[in-house]
PDB file of N, CA and C in Angstrom:
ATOM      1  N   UNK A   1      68.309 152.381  15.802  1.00  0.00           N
ATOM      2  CA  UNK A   1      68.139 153.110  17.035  1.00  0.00           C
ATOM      3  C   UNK A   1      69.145 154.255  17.054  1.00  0.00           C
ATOM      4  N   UNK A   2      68.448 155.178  17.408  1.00  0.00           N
ATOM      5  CA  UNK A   2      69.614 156.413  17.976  1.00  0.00           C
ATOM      6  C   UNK A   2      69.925 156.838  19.106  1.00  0.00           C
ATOM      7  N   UNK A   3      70.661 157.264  19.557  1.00  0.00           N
ATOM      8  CA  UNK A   3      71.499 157.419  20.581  1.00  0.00           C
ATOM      9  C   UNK A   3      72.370 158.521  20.567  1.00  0.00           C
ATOM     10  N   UNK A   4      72.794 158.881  22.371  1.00  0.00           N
ATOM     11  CA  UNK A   4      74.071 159.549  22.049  1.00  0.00           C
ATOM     12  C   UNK A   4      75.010 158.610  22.820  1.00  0.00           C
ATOM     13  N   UNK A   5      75.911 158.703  22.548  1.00  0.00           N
ATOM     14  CA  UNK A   5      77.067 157.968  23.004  1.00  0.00           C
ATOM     15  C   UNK A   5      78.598 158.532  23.380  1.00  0.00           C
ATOM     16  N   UNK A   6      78.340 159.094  24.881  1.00  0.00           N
ATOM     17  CA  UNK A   6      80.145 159.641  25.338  1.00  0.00           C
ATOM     18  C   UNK A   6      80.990 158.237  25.130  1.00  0.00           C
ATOM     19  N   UNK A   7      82.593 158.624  24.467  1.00  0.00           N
ATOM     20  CA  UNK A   7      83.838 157.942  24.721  1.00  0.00           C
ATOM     21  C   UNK A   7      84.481 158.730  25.106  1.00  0.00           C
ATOM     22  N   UNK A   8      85.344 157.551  26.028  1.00  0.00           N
ATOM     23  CA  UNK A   8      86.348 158.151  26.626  1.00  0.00           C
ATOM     24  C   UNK A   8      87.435 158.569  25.258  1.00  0.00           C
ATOM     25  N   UNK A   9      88.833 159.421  25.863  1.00  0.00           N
ATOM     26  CA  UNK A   9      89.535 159.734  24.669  1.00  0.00           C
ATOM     27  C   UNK A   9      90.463 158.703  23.908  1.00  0.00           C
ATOM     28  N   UNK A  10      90.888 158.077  25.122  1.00  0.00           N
ATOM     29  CA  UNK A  10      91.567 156.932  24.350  1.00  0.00           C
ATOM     30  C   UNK A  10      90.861 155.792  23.090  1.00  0.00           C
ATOM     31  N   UNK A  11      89.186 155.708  23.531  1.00  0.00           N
ATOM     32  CA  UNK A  11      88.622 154.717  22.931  1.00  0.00           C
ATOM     33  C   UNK A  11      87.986 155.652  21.780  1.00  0.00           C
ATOM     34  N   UNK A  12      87.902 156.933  21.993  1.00  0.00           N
ATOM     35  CA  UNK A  12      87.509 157.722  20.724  1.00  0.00           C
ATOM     36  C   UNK A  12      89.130 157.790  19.552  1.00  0.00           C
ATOM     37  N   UNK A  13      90.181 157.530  20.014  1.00  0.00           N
ATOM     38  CA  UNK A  13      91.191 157.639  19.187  1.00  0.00           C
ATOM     39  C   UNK A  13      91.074 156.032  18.539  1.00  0.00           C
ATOM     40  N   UNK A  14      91.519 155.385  19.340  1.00  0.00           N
ATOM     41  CA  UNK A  14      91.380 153.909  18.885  1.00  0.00           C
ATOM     42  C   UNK A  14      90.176 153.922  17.484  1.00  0.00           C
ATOM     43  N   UNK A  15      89.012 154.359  17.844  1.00  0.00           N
ATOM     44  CA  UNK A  15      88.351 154.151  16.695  1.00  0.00           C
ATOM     45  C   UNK A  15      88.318 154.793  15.400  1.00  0.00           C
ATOM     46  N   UNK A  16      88.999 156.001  15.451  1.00  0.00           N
ATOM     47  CA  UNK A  16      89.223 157.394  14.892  1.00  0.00           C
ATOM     48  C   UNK A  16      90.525 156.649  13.844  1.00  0.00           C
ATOM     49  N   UNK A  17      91.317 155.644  14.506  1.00  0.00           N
ATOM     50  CA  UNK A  17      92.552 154.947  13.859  1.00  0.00           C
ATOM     51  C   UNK A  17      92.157 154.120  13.027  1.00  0.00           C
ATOM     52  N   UNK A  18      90.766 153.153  13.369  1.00  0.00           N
ATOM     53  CA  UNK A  18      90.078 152.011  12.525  1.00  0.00           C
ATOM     54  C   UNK A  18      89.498 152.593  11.955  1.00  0.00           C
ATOM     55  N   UNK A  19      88.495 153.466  11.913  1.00  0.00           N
ATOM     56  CA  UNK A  19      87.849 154.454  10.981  1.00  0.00           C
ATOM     57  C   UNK A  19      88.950 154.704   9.587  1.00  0.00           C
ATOM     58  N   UNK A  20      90.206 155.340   9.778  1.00  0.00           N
ATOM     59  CA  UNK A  20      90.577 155.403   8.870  1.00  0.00           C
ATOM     60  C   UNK A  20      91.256 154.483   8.047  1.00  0.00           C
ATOM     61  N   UNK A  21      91.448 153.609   9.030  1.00  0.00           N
ATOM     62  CA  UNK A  21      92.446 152.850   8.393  1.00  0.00           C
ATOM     63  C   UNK A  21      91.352 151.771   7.084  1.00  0.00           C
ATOM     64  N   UNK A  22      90.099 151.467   7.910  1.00  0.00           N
ATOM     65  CA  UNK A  22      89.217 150.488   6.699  1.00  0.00           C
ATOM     66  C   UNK A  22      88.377 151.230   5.868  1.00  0.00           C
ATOM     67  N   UNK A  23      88.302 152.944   6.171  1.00  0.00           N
ATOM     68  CA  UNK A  23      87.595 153.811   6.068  1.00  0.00           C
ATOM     69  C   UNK A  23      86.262 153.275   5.817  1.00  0.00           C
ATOM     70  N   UNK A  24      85.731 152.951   6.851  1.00  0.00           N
ATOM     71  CA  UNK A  24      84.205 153.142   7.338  1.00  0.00           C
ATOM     72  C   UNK A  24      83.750 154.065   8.169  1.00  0.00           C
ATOM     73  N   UNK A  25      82.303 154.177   8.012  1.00  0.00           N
ATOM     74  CA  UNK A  25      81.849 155.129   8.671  1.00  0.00           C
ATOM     75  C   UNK A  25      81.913 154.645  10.695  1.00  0.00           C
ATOM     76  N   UNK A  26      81.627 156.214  11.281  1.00  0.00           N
ATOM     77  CA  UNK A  26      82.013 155.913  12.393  1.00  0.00           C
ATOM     78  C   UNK A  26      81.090 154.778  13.107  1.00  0.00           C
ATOM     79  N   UNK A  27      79.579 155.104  12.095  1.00  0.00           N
ATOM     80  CA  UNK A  27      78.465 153.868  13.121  1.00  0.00           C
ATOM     81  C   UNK A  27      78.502 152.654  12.629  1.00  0.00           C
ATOM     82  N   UNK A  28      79.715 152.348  11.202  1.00  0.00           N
ATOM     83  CA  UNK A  28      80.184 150.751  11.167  1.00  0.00           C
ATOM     84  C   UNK A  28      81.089 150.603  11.821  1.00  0.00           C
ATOM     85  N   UNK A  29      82.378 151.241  12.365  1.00  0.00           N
ATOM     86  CA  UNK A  29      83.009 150.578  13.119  1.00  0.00           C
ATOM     87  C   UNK A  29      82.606 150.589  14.212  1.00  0.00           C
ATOM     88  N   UNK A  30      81.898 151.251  15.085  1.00  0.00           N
ATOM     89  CA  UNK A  30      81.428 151.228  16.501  1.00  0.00           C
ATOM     90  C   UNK A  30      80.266 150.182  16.624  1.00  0.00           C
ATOM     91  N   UNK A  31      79.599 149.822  15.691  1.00  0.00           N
ATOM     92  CA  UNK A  31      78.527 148.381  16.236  1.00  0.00           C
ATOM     93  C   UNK A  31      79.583 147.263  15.381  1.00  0.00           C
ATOM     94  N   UNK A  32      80.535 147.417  14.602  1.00  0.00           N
ATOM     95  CA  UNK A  32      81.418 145.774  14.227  1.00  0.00           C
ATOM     96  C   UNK A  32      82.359 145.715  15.885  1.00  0.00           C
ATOM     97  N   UNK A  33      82.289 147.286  16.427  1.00  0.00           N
ATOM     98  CA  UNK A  33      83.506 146.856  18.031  1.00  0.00           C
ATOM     99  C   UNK A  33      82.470 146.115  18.616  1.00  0.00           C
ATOM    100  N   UNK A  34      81.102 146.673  18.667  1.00  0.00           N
ATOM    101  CA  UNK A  34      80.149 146.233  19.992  1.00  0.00           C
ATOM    102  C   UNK A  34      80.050 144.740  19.459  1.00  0.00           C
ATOM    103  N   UNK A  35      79.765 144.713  18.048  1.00  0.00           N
ATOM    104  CA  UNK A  35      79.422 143.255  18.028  1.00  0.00           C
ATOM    105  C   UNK A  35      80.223 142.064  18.467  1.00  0.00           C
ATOM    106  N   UNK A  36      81.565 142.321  18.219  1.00  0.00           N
ATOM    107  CA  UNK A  36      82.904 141.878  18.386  1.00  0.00           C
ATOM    108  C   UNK A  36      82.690 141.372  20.093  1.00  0.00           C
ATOM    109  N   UNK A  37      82.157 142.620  20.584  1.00  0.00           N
ATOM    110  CA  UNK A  37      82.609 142.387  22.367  1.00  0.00           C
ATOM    111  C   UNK A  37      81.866 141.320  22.715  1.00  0.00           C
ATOM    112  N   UNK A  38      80.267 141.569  22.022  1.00  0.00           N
ATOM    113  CA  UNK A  38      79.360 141.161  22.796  1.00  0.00           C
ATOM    114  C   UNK A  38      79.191 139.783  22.372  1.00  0.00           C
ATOM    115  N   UNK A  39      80.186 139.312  20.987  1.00  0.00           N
ATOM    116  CA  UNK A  39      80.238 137.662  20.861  1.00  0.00           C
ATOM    117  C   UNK A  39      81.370 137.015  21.946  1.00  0.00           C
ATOM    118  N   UNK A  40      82.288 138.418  22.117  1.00  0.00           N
ATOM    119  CA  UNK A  40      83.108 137.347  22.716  1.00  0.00           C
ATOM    120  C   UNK A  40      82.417 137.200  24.137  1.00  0.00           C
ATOM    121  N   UNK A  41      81.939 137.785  24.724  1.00  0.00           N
ATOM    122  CA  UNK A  41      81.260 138.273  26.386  1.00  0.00           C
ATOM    123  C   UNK A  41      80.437 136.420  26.158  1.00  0.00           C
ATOM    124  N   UNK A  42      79.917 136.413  25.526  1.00  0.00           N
ATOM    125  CA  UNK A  42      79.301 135.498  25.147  1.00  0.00           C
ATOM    126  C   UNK A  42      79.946 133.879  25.424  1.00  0.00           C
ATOM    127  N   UNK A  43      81.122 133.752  24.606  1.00  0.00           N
ATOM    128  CA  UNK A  43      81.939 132.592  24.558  1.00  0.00           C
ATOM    129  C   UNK A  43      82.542 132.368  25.729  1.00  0.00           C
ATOM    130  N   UNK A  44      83.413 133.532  26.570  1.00  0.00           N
ATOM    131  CA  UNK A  44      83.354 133.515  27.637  1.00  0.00           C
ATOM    132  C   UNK A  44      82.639 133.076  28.793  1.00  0.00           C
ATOM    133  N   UNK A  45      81.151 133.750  28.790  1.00  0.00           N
ATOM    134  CA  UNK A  45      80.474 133.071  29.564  1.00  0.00           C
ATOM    135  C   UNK A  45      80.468 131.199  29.343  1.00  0.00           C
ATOM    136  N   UNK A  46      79.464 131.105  28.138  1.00  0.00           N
ATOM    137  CA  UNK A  46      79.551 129.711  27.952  1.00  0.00           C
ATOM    138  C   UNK A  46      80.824 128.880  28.436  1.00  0.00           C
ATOM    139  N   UNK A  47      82.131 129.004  28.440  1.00  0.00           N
ATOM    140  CA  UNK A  47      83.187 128.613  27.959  1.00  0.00           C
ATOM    141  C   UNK A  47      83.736 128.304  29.359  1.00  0.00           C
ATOM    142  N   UNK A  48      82.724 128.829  30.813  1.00  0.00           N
ATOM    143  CA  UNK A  48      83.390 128.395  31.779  1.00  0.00           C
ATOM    144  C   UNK A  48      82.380 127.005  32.246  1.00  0.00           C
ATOM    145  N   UNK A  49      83.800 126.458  32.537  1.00  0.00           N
ATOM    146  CA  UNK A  49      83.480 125.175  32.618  1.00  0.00           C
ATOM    147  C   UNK A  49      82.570 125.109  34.452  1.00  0.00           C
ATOM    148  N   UNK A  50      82.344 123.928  35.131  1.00  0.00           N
ATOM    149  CA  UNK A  50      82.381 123.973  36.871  1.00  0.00           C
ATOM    150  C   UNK A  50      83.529 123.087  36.724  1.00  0.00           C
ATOM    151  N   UNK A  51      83.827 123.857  38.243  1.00  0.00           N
ATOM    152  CA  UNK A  51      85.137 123.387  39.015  1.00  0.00           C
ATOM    153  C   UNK A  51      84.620 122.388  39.706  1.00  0.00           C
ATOM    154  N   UNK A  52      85.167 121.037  40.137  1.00  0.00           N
ATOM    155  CA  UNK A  52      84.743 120.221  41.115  1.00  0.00           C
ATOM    156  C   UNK A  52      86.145 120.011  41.681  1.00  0.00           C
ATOM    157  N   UNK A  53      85.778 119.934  43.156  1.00  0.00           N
ATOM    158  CA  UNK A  53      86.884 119.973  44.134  1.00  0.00           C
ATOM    159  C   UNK A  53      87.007 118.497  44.261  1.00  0.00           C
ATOM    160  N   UNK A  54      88.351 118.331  43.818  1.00  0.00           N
ATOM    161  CA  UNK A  54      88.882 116.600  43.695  1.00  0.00           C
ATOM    162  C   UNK A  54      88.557 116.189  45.510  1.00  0.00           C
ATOM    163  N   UNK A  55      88.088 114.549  45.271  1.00  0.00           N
ATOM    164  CA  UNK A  55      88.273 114.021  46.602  1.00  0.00           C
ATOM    165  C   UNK A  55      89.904 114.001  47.163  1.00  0.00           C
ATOM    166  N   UNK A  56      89.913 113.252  48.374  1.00  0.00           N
ATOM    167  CA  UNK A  56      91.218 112.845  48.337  1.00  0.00           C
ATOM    168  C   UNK A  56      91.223 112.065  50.287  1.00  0.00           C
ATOM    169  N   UNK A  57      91.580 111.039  49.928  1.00  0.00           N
ATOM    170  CA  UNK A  57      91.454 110.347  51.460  1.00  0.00           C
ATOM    171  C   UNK A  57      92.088 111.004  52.330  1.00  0.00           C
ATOM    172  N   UNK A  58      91.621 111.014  53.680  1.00  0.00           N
ATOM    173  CA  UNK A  58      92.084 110.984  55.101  1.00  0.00           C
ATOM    174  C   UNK A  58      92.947 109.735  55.105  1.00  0.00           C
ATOM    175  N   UNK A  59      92.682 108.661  54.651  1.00  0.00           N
ATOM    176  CA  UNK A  59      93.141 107.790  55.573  1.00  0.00           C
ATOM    177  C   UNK A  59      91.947 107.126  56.738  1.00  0.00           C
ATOM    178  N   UNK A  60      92.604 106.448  57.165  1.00  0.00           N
ATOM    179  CA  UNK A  60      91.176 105.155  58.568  1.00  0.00           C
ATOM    180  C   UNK A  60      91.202 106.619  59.451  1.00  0.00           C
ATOM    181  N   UNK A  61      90.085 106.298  60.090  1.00  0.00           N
ATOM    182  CA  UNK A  61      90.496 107.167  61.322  1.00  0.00           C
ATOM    183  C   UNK A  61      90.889 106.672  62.555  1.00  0.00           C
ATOM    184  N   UNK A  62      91.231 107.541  63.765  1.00  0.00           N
ATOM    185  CA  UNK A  62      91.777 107.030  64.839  1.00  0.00           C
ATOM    186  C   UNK A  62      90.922 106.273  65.701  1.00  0.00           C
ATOM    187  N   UNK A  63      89.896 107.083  65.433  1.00  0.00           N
ATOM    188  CA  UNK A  63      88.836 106.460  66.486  1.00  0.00           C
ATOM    189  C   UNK A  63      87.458 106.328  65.955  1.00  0.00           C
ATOM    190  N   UNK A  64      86.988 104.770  66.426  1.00  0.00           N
ATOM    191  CA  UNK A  64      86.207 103.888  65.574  1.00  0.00           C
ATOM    192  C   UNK A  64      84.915 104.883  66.290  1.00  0.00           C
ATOM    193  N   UNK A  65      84.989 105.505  67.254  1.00  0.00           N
ATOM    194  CA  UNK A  65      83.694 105.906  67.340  1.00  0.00           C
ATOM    195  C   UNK A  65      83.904 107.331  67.240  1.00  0.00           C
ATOM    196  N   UNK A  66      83.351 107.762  66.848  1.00  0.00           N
ATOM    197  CA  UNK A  66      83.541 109.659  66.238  1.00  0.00           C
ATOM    198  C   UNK A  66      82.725 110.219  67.111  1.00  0.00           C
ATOM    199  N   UNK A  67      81.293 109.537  67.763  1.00  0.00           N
ATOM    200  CA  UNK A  67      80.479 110.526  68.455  1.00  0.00           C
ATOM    201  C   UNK A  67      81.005 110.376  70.044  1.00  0.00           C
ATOM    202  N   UNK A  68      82.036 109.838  70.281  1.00  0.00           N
ATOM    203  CA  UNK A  68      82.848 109.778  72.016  1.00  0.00           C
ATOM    204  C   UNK A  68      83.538 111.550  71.617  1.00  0.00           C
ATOM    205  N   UNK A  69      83.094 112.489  72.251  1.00  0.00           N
ATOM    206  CA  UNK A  69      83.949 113.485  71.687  1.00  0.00           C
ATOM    207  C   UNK A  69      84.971 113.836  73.017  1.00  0.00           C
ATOM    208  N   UNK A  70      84.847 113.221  74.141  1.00  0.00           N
ATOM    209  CA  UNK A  70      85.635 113.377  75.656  1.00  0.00           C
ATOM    210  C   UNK A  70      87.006 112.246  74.657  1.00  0.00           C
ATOM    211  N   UNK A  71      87.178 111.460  74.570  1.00  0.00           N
ATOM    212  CA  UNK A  71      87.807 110.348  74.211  1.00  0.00           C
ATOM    213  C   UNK A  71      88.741 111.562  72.469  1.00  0.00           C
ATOM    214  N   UNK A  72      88.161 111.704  72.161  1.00  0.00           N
ATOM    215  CA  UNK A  72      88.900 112.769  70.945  1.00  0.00           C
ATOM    216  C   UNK A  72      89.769 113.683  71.380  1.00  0.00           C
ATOM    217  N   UNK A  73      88.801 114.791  72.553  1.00  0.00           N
ATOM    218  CA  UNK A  73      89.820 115.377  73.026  1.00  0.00           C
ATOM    219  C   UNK A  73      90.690 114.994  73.965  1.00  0.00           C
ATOM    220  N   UNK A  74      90.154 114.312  74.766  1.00  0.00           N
ATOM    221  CA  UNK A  74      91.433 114.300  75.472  1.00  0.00           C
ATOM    222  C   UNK A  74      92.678 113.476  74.776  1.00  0.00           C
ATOM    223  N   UNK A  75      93.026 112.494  73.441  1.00  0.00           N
ATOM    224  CA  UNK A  75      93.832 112.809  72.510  1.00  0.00           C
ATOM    225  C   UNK A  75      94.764 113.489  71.996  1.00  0.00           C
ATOM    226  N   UNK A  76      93.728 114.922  71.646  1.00  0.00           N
ATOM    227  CA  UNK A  76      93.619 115.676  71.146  1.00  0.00           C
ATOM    228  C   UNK A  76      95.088 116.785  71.944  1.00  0.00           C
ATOM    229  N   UNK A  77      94.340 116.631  73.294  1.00  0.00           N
ATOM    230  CA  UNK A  77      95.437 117.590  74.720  1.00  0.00           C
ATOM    231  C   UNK A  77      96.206 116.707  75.273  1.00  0.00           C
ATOM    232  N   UNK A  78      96.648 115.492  74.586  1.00  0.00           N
ATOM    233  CA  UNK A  78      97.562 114.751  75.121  1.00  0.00           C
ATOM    234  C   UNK A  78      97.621 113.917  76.616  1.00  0.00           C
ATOM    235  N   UNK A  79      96.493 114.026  76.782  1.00  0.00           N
ATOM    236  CA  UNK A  79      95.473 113.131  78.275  1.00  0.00           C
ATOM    237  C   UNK A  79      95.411 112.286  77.626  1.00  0.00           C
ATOM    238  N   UNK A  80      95.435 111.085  79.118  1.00  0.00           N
ATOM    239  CA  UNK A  80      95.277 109.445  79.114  1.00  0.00           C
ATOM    240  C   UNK A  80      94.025 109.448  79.021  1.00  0.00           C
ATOM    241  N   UNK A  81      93.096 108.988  78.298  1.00  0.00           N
ATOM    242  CA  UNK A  81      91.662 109.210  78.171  1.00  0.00           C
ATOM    243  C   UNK A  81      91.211 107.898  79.427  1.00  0.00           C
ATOM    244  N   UNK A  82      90.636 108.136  80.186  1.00  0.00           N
ATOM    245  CA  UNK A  82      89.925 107.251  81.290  1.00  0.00           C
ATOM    246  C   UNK A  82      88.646 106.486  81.066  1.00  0.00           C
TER     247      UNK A  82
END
């Protein structure tokens, strides 16, 4: 496939440095970078695990009946519940 392809300057030097240094051409080192990215993009993805949010007790509760909600609050505001 052909293409054109803008880089920025920093990433046109960077490659301009690997270019010479393994002296390959510019369209082997620019698809060995892409390939490079796009395995790691890859492992990355796979590589995240799921998070599960640990349990962890309350403890009993105070009050055996949960649906009295007059009896909670007033508890709650420090009232003698009646």
């Amino acid at each position: 496939m052909r293409t054109t392809l803008t880089l920025d300057d920093d990433v046109a030097a960077r490659i301009e440095e690997i270019r010479t240094r393994e002296q390959k051409s510019l369209k082997q080192v620019v698809n060995d970078l892409l390939r490079k990215g796009i395995l790691l993009d890859r492992k990355t993805i796979k590589s995240k695990e799921r998070y599960e949010t640990p349990e962890l007790s309350a403890g009993k509760s105070r009050f055996p009946d949960l649906d009295n909600v007059a009896e909670i609050l007033s508890v709650a505001e420090e009232e003698e519940y009646r």
